[in-house]
Protein backbone atom coordinates (compact mmCIF):
# COMPACT_ATOMS: atom_id res chain seq x y z
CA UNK A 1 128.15 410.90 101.75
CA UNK A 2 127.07 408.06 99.26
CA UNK A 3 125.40 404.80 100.20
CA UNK A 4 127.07 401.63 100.85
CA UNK A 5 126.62 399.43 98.21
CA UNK A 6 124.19 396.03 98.82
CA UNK A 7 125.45 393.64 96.90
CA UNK A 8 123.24 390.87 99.03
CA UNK A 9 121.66 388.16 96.73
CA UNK A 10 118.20 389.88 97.66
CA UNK A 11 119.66 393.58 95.96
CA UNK A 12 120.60 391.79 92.72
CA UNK A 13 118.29 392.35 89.80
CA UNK A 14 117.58 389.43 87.58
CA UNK A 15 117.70 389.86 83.86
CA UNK A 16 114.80 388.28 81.91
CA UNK A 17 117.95 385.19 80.75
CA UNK A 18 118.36 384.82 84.62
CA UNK A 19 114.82 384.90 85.37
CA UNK A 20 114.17 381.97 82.79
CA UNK A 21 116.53 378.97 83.70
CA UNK A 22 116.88 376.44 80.79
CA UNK A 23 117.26 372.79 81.76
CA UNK A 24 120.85 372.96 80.66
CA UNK A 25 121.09 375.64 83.99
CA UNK A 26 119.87 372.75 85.83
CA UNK A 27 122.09 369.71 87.88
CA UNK A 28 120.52 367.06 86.00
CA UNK A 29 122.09 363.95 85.24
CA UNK A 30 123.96 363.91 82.00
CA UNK A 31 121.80 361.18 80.57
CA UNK A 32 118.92 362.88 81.54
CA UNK A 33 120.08 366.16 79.66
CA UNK A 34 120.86 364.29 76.92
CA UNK A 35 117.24 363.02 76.80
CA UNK A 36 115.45 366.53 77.34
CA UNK A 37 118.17 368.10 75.21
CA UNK A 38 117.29 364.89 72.49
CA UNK A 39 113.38 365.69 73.01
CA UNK A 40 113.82 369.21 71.69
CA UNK A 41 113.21 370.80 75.40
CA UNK A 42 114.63 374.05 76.50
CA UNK A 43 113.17 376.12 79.09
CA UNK A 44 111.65 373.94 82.27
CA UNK A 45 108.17 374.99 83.22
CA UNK A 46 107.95 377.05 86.28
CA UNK A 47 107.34 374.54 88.84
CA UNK A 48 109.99 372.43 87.07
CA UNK A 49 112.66 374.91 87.69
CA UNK A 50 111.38 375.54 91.53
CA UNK A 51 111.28 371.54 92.61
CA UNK A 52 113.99 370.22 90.49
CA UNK A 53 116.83 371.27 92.47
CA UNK A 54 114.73 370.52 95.52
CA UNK A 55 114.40 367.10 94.31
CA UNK A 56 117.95 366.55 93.32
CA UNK A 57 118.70 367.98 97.06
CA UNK A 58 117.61 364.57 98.00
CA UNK A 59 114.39 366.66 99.44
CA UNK A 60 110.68 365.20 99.44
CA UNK A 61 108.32 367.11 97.51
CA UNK A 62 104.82 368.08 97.21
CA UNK A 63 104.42 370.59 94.50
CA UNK A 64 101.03 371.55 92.70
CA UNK A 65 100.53 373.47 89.12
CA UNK A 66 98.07 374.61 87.01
């Protein structure tokens, strides 16, 4: 008898693309992309990536980073 198959988000492997979210990934507002994109930016720092959706959630944050 096999296994069932897991597809929860948990069971899904990330590949290194997936694990590395550029700022085009993210919901920002197009003027704002235009202005990272303009600034030569590409890949969002790791706290960026974590608090930027939070923020755009309409959440209040309290992040640290080295």
């Amino acid at each position: 008898m096999s296994d069932p198959i897991d597809d929860s988000p948990s069971a899904h492997v990330q590949s290194p693309e997936e694990a590395e979210p550029t700022f085009a990934d993210l919901p920002l507002h197009e003027l704002v992309g235009q202005a990272v994109q303009e600034k030569g930016y590409q890949k969002p720092t790791p706290i960026q990536a974590q608090i930027i959706p939070e923020m755009l959630a309409g959440r209040d944050v309290l992040a640290q980073s080295q």
